[in-house]
PDB file of N, CA and C in Angstrom:
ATOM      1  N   UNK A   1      23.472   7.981  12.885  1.00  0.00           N
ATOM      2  CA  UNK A   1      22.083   8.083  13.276  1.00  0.00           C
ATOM      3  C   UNK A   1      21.226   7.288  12.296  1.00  0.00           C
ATOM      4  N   UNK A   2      20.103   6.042  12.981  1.00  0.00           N
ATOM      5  CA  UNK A   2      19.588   5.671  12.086  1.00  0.00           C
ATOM      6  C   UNK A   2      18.310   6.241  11.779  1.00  0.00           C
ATOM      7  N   UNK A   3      17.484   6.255  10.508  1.00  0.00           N
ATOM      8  CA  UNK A   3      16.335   6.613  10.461  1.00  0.00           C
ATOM      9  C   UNK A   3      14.993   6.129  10.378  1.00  0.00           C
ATOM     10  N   UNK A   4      14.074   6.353  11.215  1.00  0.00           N
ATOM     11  CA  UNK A   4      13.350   4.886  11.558  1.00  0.00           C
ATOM     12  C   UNK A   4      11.628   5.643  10.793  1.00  0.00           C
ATOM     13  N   UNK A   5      11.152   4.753  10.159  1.00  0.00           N
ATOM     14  CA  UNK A   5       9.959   5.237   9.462  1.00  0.00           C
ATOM     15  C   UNK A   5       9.032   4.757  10.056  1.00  0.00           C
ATOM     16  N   UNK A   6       7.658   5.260   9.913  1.00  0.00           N
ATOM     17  CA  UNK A   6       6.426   4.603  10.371  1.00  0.00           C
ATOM     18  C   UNK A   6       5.865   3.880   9.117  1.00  0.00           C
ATOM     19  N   UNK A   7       4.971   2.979   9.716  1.00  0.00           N
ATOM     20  CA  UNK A   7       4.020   1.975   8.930  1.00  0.00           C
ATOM     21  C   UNK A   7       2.760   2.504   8.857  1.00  0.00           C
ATOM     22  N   UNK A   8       2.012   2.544   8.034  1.00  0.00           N
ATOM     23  CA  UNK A   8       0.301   2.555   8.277  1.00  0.00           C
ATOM     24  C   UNK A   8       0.055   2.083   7.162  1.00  0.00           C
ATOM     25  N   UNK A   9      -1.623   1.429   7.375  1.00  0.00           N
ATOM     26  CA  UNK A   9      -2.390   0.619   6.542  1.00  0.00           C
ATOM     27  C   UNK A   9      -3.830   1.485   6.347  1.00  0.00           C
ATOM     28  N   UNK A  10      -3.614   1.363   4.940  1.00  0.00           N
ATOM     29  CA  UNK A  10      -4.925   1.937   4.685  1.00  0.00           C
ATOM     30  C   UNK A  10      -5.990   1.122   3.801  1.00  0.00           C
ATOM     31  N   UNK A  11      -7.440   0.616   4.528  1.00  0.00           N
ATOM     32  CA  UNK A  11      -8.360   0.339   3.894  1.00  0.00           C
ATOM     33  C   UNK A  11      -9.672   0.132   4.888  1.00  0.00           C
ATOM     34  N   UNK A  12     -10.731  -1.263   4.452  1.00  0.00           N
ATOM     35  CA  UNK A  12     -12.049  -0.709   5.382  1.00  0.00           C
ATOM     36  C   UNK A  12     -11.495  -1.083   6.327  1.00  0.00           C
ATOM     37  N   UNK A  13     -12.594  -0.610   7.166  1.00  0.00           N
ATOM     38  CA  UNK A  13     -12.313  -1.100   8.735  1.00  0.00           C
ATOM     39  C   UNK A  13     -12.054  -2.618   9.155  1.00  0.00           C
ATOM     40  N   UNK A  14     -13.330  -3.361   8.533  1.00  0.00           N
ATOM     41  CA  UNK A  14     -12.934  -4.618   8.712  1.00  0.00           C
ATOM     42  C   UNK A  14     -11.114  -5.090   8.219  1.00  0.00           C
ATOM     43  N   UNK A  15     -10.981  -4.783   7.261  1.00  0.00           N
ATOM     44  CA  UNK A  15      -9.429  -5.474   6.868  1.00  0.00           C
ATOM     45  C   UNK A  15      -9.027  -5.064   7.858  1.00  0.00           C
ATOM     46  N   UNK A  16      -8.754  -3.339   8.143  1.00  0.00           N
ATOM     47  CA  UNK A  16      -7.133  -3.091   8.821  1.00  0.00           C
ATOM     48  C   UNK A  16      -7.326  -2.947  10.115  1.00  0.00           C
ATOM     49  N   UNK A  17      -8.221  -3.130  10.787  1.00  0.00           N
ATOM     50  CA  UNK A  17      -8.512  -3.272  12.136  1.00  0.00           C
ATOM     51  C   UNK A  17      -7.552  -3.980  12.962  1.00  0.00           C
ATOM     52  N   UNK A  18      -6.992  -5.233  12.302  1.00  0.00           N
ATOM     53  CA  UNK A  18      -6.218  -6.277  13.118  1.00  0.00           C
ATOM     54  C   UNK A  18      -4.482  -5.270  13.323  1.00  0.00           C
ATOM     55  N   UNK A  19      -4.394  -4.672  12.283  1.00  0.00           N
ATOM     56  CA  UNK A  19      -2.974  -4.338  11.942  1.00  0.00           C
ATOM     57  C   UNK A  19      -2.868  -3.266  13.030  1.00  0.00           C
ATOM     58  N   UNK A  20      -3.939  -2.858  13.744  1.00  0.00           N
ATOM     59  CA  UNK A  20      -3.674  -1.985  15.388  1.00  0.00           C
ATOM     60  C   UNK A  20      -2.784  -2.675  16.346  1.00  0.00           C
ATOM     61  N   UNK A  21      -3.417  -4.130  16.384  1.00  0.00           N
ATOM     62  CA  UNK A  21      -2.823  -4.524  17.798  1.00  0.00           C
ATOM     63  C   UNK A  21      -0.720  -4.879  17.132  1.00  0.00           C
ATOM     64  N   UNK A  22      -0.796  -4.647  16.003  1.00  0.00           N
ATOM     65  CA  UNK A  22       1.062  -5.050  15.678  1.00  0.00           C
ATOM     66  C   UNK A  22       1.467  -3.428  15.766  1.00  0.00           C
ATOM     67  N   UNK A  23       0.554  -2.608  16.235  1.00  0.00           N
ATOM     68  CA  UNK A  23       1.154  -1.298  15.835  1.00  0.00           C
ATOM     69  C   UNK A  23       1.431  -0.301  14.822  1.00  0.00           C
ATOM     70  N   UNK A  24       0.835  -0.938  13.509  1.00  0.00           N
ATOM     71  CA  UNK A  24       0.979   0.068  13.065  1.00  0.00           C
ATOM     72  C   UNK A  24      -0.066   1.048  12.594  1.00  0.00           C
ATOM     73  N   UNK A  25      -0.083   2.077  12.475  1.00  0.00           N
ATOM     74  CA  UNK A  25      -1.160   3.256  11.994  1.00  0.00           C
ATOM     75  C   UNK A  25      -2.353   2.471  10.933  1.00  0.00           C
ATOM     76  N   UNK A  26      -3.653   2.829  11.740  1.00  0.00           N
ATOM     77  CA  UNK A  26      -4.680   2.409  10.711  1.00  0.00           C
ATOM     78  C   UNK A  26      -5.488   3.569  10.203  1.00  0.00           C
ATOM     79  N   UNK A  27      -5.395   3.574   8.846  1.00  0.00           N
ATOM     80  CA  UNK A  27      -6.292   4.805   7.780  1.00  0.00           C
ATOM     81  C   UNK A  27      -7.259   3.844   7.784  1.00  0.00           C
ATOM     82  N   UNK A  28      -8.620   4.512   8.080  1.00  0.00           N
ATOM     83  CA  UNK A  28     -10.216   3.658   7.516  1.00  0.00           C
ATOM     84  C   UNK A  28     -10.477   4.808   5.873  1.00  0.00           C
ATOM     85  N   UNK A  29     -10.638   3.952   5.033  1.00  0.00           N
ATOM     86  CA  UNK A  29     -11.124   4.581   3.686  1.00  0.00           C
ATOM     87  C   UNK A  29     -11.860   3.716   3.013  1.00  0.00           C
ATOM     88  N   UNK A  30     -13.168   4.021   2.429  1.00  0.00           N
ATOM     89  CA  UNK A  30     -14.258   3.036   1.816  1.00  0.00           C
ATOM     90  C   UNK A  30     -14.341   3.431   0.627  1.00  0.00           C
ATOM     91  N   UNK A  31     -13.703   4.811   0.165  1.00  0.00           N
ATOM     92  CA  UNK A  31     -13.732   5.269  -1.488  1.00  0.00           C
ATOM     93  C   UNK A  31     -12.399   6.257  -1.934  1.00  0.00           C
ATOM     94  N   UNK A  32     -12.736   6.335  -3.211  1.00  0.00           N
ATOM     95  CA  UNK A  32     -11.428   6.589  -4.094  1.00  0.00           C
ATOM     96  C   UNK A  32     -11.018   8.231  -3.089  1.00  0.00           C
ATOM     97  N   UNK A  33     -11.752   9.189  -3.068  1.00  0.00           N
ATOM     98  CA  UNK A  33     -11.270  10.288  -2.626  1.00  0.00           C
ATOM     99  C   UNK A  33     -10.788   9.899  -0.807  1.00  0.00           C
ATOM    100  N   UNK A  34     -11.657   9.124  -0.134  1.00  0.00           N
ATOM    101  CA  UNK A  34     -10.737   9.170   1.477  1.00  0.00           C
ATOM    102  C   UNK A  34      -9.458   8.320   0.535  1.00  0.00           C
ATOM    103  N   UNK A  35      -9.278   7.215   0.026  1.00  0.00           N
ATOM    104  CA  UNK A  35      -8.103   6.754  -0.535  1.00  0.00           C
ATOM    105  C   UNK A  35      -7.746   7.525  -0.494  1.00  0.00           C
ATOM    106  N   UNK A  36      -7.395   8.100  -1.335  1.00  0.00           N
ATOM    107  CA  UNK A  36      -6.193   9.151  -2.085  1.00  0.00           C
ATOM    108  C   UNK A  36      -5.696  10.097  -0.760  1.00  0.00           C
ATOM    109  N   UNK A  37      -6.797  10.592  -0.434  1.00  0.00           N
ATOM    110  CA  UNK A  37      -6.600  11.304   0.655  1.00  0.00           C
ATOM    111  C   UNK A  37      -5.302  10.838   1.761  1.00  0.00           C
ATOM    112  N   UNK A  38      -5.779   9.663   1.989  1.00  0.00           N
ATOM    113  CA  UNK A  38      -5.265   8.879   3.096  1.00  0.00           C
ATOM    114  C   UNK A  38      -4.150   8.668   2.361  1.00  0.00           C
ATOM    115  N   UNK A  39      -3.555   8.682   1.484  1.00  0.00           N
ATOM    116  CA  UNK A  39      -1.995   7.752   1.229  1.00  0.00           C
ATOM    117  C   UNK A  39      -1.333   9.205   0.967  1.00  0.00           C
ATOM    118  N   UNK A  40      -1.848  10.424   0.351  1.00  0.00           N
ATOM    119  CA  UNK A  40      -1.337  11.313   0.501  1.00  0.00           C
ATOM    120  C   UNK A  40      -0.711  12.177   1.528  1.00  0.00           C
ATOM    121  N   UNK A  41      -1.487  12.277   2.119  1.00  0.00           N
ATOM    122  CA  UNK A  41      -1.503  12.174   3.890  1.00  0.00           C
ATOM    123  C   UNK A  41      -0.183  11.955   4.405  1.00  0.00           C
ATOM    124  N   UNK A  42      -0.035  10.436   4.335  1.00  0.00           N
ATOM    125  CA  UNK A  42       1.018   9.688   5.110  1.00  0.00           C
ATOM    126  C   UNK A  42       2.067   9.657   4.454  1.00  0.00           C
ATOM    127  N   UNK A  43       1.941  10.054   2.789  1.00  0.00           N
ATOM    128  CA  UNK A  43       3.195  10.065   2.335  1.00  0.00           C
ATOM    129  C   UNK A  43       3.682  11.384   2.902  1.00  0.00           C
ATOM    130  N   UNK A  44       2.753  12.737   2.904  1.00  0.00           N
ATOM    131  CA  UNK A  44       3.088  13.759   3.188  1.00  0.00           C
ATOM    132  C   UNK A  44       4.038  13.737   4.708  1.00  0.00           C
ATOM    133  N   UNK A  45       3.643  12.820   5.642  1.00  0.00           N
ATOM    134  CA  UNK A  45       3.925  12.923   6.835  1.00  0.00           C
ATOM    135  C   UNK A  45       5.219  12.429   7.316  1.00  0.00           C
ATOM    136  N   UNK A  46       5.315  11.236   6.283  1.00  0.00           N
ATOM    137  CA  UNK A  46       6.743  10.746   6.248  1.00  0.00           C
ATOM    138  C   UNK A  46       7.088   9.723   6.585  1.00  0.00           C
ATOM    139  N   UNK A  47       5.639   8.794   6.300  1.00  0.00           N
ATOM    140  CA  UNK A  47       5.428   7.388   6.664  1.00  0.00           C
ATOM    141  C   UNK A  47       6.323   6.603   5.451  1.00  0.00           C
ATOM    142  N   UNK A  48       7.323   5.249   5.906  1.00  0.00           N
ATOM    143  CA  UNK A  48       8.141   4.878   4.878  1.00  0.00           C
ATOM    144  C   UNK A  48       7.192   3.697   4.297  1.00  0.00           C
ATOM    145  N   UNK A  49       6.138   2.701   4.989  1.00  0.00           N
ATOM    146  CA  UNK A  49       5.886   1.523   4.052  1.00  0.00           C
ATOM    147  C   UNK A  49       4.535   2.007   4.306  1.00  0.00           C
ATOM    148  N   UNK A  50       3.318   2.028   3.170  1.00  0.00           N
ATOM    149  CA  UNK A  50       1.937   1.853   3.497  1.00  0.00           C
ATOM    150  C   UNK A  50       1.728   0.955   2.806  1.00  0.00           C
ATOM    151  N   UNK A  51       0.603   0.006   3.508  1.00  0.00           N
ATOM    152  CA  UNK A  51      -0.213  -0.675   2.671  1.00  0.00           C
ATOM    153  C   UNK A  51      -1.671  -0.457   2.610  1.00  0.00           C
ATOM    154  N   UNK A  52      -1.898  -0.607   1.839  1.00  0.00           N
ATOM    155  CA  UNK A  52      -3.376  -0.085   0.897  1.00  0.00           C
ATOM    156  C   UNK A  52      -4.153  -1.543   0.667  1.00  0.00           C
ATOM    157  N   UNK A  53      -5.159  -1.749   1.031  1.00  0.00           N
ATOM    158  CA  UNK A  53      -5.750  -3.234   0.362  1.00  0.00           C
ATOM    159  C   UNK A  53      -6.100  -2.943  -1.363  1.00  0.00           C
ATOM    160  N   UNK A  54      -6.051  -3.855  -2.268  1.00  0.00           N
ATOM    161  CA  UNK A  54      -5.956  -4.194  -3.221  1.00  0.00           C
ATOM    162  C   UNK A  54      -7.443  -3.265  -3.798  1.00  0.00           C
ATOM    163  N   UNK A  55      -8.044  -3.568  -3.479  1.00  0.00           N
ATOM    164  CA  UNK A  55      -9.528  -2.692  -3.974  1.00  0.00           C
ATOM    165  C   UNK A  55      -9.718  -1.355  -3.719  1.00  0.00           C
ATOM    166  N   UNK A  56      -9.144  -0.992  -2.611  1.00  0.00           N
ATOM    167  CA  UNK A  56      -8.886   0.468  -2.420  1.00  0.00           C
ATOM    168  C   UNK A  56      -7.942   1.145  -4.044  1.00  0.00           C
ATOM    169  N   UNK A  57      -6.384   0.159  -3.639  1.00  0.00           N
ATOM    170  CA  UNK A  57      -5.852   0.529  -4.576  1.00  0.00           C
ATOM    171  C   UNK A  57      -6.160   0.807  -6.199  1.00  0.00           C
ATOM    172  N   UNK A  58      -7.174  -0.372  -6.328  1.00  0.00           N
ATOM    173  CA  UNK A  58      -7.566  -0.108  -7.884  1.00  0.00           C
ATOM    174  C   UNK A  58      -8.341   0.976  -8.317  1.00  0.00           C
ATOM    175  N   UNK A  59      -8.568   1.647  -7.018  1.00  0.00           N
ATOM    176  CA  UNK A  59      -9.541   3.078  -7.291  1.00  0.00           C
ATOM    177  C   UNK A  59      -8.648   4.111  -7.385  1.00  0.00           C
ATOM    178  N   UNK A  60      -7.642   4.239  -6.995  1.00  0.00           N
ATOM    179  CA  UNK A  60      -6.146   5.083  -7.116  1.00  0.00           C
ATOM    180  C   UNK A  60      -5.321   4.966  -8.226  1.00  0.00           C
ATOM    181  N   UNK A  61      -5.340   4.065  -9.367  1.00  0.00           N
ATOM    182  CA  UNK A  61      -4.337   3.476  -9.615  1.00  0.00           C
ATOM    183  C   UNK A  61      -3.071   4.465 -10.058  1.00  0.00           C
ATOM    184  N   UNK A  62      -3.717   5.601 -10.208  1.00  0.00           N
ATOM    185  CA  UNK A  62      -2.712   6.787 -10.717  1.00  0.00           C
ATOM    186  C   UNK A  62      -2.278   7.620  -9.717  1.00  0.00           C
ATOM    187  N   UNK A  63      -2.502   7.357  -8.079  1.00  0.00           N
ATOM    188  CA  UNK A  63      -1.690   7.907  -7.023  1.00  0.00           C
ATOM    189  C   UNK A  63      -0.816   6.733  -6.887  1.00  0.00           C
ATOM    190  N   UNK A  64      -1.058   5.537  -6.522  1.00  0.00           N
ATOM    191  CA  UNK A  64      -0.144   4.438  -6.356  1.00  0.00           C
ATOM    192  C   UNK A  64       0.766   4.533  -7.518  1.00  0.00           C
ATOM    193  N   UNK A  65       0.367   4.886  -8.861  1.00  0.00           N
ATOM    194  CA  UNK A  65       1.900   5.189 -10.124  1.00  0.00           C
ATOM    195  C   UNK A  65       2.695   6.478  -9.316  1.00  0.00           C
ATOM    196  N   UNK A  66       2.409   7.442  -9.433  1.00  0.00           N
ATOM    197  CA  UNK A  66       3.035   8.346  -8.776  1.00  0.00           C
ATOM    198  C   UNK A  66       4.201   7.803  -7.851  1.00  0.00           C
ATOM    199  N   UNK A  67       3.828   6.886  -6.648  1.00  0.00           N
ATOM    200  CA  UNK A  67       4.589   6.568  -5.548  1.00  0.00           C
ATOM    201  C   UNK A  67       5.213   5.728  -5.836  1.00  0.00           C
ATOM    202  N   UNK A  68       5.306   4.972  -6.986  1.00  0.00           N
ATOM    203  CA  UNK A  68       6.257   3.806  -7.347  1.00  0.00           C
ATOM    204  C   UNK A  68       7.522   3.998  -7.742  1.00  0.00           C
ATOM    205  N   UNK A  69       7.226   5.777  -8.244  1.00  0.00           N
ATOM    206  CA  UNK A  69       8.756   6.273  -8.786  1.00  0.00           C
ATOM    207  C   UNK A  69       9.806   6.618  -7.776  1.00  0.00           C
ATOM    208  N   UNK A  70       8.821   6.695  -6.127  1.00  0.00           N
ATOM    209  CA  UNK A  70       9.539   7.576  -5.285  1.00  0.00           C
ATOM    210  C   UNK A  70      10.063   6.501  -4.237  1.00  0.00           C
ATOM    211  N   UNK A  71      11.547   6.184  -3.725  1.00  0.00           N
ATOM    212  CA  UNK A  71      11.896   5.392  -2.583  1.00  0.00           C
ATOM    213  C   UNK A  71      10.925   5.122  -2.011  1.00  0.00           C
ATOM    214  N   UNK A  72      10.711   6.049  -1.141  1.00  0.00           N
ATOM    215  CA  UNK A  72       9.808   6.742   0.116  1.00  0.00           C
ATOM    216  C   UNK A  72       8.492   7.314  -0.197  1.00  0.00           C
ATOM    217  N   UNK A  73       7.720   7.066  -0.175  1.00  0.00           N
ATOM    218  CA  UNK A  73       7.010   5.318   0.397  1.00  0.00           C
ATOM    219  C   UNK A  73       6.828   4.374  -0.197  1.00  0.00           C
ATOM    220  N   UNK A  74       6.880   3.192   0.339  1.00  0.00           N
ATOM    221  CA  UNK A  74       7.397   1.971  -0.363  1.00  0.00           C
ATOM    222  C   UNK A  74       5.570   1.575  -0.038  1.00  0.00           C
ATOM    223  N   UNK A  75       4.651   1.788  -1.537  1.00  0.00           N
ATOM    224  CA  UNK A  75       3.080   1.302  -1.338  1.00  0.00           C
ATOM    225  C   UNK A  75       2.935   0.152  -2.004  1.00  0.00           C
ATOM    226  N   UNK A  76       2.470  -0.665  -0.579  1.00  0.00           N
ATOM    227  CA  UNK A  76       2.355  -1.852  -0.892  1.00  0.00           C
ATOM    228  C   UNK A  76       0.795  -2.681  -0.785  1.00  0.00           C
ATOM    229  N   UNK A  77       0.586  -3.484  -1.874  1.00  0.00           N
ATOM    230  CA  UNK A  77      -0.984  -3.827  -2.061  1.00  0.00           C
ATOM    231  C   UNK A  77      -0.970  -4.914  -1.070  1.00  0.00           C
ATOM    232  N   UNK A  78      -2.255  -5.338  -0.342  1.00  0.00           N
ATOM    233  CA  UNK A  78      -2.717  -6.416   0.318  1.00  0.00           C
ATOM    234  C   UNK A  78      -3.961  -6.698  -0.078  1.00  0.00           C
ATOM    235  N   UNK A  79      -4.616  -7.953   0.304  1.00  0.00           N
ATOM    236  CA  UNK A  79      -5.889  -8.372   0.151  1.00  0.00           C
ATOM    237  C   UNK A  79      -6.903  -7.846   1.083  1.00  0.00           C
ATOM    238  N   UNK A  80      -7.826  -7.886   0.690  1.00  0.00           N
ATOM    239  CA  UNK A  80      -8.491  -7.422   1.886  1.00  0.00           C
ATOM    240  C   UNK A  80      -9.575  -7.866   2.783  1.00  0.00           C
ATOM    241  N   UNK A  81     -10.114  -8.102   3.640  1.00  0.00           N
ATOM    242  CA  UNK A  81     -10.657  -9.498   3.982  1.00  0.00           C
ATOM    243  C   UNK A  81     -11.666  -9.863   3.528  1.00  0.00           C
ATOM    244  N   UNK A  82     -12.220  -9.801   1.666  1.00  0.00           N
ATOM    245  CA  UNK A  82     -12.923 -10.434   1.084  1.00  0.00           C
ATOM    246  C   UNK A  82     -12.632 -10.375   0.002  1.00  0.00           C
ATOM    247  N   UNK A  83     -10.823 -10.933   0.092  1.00  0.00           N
ATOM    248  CA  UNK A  83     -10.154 -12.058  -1.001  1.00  0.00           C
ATOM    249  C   UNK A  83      -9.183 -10.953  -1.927  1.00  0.00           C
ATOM    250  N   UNK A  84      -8.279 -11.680  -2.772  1.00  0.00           N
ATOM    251  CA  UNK A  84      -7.255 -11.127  -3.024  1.00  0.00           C
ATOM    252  C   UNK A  84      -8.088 -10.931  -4.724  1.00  0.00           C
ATOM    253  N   UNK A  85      -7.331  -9.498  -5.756  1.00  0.00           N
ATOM    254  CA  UNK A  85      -7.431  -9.339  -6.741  1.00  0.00           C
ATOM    255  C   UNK A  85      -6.358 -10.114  -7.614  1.00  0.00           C
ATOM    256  N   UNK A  86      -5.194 -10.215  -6.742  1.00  0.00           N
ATOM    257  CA  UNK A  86      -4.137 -10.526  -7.720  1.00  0.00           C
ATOM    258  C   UNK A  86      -3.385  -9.179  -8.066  1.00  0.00           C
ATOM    259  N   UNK A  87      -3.799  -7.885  -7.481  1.00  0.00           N
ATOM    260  CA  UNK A  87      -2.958  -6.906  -8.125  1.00  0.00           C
ATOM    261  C   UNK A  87      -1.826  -6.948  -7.621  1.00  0.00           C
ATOM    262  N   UNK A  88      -1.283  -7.050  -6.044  1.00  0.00           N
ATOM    263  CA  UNK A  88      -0.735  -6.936  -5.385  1.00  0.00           C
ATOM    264  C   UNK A  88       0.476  -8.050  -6.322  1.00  0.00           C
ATOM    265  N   UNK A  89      -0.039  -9.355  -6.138  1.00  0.00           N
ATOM    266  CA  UNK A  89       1.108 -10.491  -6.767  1.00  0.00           C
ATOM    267  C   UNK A  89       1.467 -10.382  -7.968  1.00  0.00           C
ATOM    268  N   UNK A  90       0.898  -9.304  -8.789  1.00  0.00           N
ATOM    269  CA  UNK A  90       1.195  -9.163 -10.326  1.00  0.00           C
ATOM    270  C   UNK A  90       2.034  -7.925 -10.178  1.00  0.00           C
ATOM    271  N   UNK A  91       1.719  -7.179  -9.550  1.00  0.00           N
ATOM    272  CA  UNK A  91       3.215  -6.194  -9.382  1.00  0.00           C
ATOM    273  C   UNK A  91       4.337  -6.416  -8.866  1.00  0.00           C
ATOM    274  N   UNK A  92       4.555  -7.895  -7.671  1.00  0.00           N
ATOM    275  CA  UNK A  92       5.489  -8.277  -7.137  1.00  0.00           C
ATOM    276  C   UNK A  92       6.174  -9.093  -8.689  1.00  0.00           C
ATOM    277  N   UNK A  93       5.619  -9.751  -9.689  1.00  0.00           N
ATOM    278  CA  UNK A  93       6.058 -10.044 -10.263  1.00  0.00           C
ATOM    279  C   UNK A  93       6.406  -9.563 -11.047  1.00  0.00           C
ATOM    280  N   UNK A  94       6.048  -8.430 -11.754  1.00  0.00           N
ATOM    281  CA  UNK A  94       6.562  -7.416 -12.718  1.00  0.00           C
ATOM    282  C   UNK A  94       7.819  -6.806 -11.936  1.00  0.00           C
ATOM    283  N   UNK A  95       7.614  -6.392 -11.171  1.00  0.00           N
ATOM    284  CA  UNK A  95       9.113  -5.729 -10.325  1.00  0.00           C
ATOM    285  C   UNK A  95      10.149  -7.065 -10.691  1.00  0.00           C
ATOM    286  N   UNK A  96       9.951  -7.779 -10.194  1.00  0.00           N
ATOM    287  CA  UNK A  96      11.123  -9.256 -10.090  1.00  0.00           C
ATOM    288  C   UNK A  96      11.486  -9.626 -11.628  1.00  0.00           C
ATOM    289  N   UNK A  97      10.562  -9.355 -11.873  1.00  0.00           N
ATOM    290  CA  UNK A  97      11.008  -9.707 -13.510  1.00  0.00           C
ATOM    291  C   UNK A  97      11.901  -8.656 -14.764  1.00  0.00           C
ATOM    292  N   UNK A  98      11.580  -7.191 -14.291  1.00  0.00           N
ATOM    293  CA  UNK A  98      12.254  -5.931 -14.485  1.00  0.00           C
ATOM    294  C   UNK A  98      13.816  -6.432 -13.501  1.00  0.00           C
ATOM    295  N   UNK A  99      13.307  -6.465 -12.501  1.00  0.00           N
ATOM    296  CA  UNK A  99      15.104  -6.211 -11.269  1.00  0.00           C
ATOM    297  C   UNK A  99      16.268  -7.768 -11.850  1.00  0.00           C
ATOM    298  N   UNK A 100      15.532  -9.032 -12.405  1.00  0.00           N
ATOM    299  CA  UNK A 100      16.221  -9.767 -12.662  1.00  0.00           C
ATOM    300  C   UNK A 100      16.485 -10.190 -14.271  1.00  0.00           C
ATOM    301  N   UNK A 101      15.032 -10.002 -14.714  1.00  0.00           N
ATOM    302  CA  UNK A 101      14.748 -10.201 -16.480  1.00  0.00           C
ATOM    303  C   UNK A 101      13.872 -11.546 -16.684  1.00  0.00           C
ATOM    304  N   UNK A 102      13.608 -12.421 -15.907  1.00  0.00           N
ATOM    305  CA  UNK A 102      12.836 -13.030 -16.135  1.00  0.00           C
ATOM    306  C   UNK A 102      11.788 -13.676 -14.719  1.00  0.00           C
ATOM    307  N   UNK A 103      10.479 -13.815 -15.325  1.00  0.00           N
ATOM    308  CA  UNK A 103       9.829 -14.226 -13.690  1.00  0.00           C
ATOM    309  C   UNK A 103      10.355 -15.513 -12.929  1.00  0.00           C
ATOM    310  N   UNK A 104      11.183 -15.519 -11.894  1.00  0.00           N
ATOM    311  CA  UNK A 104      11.523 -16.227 -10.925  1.00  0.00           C
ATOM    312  C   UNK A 104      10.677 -16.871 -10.201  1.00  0.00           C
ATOM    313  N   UNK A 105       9.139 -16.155 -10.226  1.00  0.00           N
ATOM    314  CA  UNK A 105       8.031 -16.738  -9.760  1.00  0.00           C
ATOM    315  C   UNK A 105       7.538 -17.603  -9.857  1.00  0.00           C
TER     316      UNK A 105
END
């Protein structure tokens, strides 16, 4: 039996609006408490990948630590449609650089 997870995206409306028509679950959150709220939520529910836009995330940064320790859910940063922080690509590179030892990037 395989086990199949859901997706949802959480941030403003404008960003995650588009990510309806691919299907997957859209959280609207404009501050740190709907944040938190919202990723708690879906982790609670048993959603396997969320993504969070990057500015949301930096208002969390200590729920997103929490979830980094855990498989399930795999929280992942995006930009949001008024431009990227860089948090998102600086954790892809810290991971890659921990999993291999040096940045490949």
């Amino acid at each position: 039996m395989r086990l199949m997870y859901k997706i949802a995206v959480v941030g403003d409306k404008d960003s995650v609006l588009a990510f309806k028509a691919l299907g997957v679950d859209v959280r609207v959150a404009y501050n740190k408490d709907d944040a938190r709220h919202q990723v708690d939520s879906l982790a609670k529910d048993g959603y396997g990948v969320i993504f969070i836009t990057e500015q949301l995330a930096s208002l969390i940064e200590e729920t997103i630590e929490r979830y980094n320790s855990e498989v399930v859910p795999a929280v992942i940063l995006i930009p949001s449609n008024k431009g990227t922080l860089n948090i998102g690509m600086d954790r892809i590179n810290k991971n890659v650089e921990k999993a291999v030892g040096s940045n490949i990037l």
